[in-house]
PDB file of N, CA and C in Angstrom:
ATOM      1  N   UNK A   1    -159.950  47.406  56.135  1.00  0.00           N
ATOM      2  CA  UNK A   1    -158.669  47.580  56.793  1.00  0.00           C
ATOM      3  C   UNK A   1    -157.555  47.300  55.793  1.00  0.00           C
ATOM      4  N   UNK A   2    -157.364  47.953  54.842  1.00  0.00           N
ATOM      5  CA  UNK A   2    -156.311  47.848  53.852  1.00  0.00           C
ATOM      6  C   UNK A   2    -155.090  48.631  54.306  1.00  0.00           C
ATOM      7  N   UNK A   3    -153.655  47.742  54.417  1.00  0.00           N
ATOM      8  CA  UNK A   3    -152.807  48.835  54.612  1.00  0.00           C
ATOM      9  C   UNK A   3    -151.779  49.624  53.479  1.00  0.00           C
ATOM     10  N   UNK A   4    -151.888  50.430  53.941  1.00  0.00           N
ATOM     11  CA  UNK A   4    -151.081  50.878  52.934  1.00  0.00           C
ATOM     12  C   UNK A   4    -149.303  51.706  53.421  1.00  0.00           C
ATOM     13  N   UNK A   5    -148.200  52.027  52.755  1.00  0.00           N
ATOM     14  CA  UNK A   5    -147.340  51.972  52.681  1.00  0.00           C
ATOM     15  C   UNK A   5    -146.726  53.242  52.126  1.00  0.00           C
ATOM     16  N   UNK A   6    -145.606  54.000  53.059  1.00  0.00           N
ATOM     17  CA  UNK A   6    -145.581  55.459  52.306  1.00  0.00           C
ATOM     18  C   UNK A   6    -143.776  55.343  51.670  1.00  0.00           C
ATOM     19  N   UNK A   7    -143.414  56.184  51.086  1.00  0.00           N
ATOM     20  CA  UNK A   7    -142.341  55.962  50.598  1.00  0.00           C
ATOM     21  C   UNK A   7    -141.167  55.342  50.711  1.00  0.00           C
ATOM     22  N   UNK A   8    -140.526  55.595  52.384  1.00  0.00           N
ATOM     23  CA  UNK A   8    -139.497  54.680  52.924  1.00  0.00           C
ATOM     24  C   UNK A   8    -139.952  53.124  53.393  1.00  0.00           C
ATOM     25  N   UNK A   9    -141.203  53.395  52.809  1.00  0.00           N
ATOM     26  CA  UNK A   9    -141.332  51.480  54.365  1.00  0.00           C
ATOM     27  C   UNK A   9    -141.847  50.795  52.440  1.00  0.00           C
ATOM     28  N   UNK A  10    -141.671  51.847  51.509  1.00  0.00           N
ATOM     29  CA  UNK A  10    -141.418  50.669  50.240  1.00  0.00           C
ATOM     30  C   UNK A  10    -140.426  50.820  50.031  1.00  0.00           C
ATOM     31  N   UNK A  11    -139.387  51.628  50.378  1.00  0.00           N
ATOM     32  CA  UNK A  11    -137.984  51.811  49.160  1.00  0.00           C
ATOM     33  C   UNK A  11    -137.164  50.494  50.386  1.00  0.00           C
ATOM     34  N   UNK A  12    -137.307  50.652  51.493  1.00  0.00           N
ATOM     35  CA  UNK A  12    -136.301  49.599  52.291  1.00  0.00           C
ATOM     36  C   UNK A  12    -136.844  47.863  51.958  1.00  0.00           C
ATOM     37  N   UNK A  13    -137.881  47.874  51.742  1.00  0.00           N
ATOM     38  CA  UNK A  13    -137.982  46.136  51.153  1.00  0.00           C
ATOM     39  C   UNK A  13    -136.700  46.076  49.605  1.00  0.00           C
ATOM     40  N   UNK A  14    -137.075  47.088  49.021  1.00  0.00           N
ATOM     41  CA  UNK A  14    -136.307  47.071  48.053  1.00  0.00           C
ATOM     42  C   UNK A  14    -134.730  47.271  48.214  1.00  0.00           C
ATOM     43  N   UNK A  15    -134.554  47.713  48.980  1.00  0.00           N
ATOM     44  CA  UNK A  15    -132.816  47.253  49.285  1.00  0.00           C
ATOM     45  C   UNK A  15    -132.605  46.420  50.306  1.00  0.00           C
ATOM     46  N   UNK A  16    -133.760  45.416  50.732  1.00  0.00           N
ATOM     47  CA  UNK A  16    -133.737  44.049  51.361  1.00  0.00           C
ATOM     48  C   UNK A  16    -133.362  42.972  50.361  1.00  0.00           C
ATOM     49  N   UNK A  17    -134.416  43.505  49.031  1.00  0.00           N
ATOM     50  CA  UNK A  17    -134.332  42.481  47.932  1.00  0.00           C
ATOM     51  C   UNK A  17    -132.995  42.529  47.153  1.00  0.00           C
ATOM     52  N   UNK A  18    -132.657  43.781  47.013  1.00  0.00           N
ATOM     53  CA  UNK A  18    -131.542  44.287  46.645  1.00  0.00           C
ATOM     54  C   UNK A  18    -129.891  43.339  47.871  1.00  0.00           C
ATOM     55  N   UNK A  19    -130.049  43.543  48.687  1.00  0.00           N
ATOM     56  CA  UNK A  19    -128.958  42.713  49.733  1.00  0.00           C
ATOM     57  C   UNK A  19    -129.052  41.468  49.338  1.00  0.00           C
ATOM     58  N   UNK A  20    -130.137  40.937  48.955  1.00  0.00           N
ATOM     59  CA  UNK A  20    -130.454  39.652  49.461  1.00  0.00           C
ATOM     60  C   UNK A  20    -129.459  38.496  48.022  1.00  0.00           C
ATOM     61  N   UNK A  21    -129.791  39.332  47.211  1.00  0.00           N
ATOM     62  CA  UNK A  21    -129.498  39.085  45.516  1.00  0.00           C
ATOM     63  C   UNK A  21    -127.964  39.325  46.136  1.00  0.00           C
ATOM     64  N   UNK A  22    -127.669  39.954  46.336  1.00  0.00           N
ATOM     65  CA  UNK A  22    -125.589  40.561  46.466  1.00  0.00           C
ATOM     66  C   UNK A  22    -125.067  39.061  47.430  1.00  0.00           C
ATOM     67  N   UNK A  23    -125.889  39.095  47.975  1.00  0.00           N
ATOM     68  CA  UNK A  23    -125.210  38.258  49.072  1.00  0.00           C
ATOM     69  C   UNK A  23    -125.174  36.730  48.257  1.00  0.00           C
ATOM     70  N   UNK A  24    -126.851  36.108  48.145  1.00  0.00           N
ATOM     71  CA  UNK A  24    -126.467  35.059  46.942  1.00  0.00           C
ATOM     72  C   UNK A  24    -125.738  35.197  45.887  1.00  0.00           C
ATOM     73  N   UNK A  25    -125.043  36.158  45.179  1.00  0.00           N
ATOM     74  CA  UNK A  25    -124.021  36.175  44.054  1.00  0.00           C
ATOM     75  C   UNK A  25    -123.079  36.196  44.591  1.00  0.00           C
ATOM     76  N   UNK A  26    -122.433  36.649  45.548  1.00  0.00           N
ATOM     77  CA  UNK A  26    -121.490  36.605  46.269  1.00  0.00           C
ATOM     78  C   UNK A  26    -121.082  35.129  46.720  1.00  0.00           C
ATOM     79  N   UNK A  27    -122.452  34.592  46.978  1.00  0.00           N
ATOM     80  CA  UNK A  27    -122.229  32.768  47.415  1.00  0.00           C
ATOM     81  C   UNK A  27    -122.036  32.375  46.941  1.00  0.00           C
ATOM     82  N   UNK A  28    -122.889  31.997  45.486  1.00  0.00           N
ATOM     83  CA  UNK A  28    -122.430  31.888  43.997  1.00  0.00           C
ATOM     84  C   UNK A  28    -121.125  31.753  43.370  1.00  0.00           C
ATOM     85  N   UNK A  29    -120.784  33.063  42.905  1.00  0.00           N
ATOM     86  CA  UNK A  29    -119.324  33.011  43.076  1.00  0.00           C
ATOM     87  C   UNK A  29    -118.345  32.397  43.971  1.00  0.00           C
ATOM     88  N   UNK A  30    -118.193  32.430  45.029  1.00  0.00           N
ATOM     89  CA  UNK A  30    -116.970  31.259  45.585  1.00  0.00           C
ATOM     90  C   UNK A  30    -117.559  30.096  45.508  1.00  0.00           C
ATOM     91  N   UNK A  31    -118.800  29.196  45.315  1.00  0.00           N
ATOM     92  CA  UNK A  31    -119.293  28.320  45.541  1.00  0.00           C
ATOM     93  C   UNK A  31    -118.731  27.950  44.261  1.00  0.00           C
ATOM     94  N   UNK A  32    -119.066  28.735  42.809  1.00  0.00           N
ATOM     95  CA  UNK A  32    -118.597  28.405  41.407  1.00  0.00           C
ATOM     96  C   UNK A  32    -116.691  28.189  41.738  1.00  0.00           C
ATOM     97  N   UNK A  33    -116.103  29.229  41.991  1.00  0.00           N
ATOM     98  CA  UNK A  33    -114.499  28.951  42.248  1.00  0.00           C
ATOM     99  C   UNK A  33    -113.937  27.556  42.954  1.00  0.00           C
ATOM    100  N   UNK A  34    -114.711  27.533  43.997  1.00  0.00           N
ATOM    101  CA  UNK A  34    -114.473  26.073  44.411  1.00  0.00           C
ATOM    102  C   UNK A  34    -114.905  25.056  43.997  1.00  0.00           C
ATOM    103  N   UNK A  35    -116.685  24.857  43.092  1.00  0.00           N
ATOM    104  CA  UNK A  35    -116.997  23.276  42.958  1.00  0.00           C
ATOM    105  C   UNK A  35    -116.661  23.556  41.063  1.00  0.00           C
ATOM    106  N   UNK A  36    -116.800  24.430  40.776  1.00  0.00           N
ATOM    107  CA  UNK A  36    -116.695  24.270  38.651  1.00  0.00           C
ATOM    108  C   UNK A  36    -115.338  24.406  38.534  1.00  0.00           C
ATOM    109  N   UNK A  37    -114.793  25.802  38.674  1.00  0.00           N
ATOM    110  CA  UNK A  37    -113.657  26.150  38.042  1.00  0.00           C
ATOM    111  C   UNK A  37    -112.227  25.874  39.056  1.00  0.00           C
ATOM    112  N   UNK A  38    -112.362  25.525  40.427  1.00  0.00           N
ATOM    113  CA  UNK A  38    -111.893  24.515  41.221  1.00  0.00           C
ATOM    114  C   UNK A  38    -110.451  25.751  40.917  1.00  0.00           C
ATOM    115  N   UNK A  39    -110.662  27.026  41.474  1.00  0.00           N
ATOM    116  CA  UNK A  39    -109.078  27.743  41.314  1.00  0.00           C
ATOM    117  C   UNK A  39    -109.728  28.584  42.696  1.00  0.00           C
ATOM    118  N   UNK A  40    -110.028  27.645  43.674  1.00  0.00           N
ATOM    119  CA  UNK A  40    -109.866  28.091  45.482  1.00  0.00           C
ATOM    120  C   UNK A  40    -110.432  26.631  46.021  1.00  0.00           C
ATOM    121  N   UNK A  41    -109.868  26.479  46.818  1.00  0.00           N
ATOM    122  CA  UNK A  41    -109.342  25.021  48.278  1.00  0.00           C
ATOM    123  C   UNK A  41    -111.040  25.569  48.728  1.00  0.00           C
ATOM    124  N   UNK A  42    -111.532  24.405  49.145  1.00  0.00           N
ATOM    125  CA  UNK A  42    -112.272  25.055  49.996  1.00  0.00           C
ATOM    126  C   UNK A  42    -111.779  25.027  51.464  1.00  0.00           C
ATOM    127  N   UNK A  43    -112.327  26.052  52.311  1.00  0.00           N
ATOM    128  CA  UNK A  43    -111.745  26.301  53.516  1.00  0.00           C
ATOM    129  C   UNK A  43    -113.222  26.155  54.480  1.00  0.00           C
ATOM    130  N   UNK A  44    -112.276  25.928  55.950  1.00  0.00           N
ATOM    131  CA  UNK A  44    -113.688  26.020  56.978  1.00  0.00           C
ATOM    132  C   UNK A  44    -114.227  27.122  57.581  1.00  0.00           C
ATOM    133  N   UNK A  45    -113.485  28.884  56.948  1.00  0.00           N
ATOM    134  CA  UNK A  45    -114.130  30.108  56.670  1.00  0.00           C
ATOM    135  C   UNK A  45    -115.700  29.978  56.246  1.00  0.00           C
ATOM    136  N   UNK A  46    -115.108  29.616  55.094  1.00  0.00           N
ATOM    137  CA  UNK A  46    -116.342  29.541  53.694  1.00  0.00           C
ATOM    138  C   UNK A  46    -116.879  29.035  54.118  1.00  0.00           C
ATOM    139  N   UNK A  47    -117.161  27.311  54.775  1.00  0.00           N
ATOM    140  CA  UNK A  47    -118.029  26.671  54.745  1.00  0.00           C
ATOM    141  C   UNK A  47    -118.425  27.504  56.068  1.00  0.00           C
ATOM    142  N   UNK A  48    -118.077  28.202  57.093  1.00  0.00           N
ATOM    143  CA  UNK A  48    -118.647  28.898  58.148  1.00  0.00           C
ATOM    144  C   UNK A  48    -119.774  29.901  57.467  1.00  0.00           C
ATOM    145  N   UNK A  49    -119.331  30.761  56.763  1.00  0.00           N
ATOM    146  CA  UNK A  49    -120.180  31.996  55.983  1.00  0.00           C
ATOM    147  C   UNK A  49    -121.520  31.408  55.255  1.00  0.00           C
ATOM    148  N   UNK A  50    -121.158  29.952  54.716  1.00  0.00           N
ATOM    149  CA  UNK A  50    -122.613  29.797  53.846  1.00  0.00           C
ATOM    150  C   UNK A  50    -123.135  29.131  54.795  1.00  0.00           C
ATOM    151  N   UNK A  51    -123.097  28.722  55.973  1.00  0.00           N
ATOM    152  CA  UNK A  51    -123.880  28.021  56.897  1.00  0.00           C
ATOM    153  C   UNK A  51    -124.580  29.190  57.854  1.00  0.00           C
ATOM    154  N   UNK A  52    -123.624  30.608  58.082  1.00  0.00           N
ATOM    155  CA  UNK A  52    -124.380  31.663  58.764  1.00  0.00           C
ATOM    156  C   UNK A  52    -125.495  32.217  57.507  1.00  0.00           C
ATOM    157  N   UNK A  53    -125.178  32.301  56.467  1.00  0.00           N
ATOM    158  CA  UNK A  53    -126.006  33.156  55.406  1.00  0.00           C
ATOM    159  C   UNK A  53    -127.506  32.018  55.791  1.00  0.00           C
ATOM    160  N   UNK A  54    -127.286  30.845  55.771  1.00  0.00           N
ATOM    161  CA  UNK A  54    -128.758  29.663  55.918  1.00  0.00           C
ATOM    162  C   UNK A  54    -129.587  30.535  57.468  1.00  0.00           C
ATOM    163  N   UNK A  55    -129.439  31.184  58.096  1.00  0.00           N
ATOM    164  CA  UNK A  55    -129.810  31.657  59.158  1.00  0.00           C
ATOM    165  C   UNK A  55    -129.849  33.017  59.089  1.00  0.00           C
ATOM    166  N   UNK A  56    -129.141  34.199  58.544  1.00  0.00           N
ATOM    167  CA  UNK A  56    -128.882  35.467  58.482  1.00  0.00           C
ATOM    168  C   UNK A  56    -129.616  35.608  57.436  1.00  0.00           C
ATOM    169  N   UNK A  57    -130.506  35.403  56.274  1.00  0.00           N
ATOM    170  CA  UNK A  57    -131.107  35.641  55.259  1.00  0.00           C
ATOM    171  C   UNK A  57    -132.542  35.499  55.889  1.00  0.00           C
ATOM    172  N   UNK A  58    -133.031  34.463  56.658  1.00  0.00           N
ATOM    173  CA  UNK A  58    -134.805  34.979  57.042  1.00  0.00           C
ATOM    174  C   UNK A  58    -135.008  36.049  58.118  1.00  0.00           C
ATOM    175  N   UNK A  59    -133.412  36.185  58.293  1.00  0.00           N
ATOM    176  CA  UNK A  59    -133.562  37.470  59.628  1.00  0.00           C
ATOM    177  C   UNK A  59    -133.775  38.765  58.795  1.00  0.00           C
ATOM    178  N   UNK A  60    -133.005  39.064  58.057  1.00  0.00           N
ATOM    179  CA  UNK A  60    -132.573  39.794  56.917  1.00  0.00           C
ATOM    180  C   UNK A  60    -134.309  39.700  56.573  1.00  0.00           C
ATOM    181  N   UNK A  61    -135.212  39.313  56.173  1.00  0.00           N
ATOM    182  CA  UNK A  61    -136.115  39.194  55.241  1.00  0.00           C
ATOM    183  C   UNK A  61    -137.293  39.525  56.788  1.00  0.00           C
ATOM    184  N   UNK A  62    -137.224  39.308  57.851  1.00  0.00           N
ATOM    185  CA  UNK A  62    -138.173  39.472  58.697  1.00  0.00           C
ATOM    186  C   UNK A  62    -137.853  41.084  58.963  1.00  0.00           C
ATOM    187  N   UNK A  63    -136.729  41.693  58.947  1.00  0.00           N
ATOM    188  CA  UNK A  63    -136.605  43.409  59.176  1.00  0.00           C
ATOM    189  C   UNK A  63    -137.273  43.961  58.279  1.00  0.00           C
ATOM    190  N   UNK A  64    -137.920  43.587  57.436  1.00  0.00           N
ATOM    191  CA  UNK A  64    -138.969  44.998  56.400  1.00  0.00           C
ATOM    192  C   UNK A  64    -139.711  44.813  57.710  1.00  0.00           C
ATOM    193  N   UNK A  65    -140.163  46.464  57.320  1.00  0.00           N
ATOM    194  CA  UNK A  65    -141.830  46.843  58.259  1.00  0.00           C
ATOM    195  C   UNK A  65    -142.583  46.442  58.107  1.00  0.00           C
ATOM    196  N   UNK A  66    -143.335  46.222  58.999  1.00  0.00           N
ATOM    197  CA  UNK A  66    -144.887  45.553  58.810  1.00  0.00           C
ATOM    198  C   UNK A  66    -144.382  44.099  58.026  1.00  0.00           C
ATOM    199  N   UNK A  67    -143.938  43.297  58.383  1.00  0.00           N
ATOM    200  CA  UNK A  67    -142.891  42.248  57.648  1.00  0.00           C
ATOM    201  C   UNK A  67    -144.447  41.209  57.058  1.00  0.00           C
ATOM    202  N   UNK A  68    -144.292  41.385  55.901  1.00  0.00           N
ATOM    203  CA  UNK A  68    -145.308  40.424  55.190  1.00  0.00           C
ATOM    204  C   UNK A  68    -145.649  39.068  55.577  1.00  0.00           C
ATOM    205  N   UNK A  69    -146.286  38.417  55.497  1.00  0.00           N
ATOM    206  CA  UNK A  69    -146.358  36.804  55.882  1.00  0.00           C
ATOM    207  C   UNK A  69    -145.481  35.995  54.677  1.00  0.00           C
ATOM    208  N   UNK A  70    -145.341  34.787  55.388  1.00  0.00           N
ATOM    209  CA  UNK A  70    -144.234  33.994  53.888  1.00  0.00           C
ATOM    210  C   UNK A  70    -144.936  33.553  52.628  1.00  0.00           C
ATOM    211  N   UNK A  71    -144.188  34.102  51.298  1.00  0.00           N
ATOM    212  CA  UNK A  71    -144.880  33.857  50.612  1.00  0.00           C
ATOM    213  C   UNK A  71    -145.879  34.697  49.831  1.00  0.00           C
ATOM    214  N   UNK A  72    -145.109  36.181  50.331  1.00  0.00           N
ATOM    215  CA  UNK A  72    -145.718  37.541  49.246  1.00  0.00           C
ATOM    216  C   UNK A  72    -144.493  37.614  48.149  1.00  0.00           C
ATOM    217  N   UNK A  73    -144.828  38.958  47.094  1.00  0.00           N
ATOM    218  CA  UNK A  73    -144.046  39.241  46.410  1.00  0.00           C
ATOM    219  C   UNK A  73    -142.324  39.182  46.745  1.00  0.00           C
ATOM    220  N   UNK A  74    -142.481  39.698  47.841  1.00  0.00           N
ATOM    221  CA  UNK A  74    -140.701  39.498  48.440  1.00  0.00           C
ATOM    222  C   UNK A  74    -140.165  38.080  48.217  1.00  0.00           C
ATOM    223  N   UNK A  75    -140.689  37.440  48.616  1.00  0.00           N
ATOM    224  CA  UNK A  75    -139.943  36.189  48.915  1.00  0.00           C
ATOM    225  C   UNK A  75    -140.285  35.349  47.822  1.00  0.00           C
ATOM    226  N   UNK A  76    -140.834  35.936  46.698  1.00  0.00           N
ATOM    227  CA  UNK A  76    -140.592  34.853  45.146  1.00  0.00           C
ATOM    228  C   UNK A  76    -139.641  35.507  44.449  1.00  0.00           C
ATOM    229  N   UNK A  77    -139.685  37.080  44.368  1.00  0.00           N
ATOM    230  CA  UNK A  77    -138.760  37.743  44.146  1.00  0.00           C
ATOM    231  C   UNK A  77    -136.942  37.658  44.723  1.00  0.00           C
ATOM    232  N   UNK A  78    -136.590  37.272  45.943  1.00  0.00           N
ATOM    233  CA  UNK A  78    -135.564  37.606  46.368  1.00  0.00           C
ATOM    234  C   UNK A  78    -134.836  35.664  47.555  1.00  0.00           C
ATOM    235  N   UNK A  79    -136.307  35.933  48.596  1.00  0.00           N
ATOM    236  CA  UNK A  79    -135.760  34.442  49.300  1.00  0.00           C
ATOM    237  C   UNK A  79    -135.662  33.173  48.852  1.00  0.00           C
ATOM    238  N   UNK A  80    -137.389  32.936  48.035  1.00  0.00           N
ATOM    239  CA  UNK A  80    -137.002  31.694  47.288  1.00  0.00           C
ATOM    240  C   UNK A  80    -136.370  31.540  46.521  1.00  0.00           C
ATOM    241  N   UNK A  81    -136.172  32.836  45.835  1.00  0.00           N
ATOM    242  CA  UNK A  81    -135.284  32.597  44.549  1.00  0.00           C
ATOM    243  C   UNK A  81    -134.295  31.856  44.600  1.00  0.00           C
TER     244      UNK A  81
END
């Protein structure tokens, strides 16, 4: 019982992994503006957005098809990272 996988149900993990990376650089970045280079206040926006991303990222990672168990290639590649 091996499954296998046809073109779209591989190319959409890959712009899962692809989101997943944008969104942590995106965090990154204001996280760097506010705690290193300290040229943005932090606000209770921001701290709203990185507290939804802690919840919106395993949702995000459970929408691939056939959604892998935790702890395949995806998620050394993109969640744990």
């Amino acid at each position: 019982s091996d499954i296998q996988r046809t073109g779209v149900f591989i190319l959409y993990p890959v712009f899962v992994i692809l989101g997943m990376w944008t969104v942590s650089l995106v965090a990154f970045s204001l996280a760097s503006k506010v705690a290193i280079f300290r040229t943005r206040k932090a606000e209770l926006p921001m701290l709203i957005v990185y507290s939804g991303m802690t919840f919106a990222l395993p949702l995000f990672r459970n929408s691939a098809p056939l959604a892998p168990p935790i702890g395949c290639l995806m998620d050394f590649s993109s969640f744990f990272w």
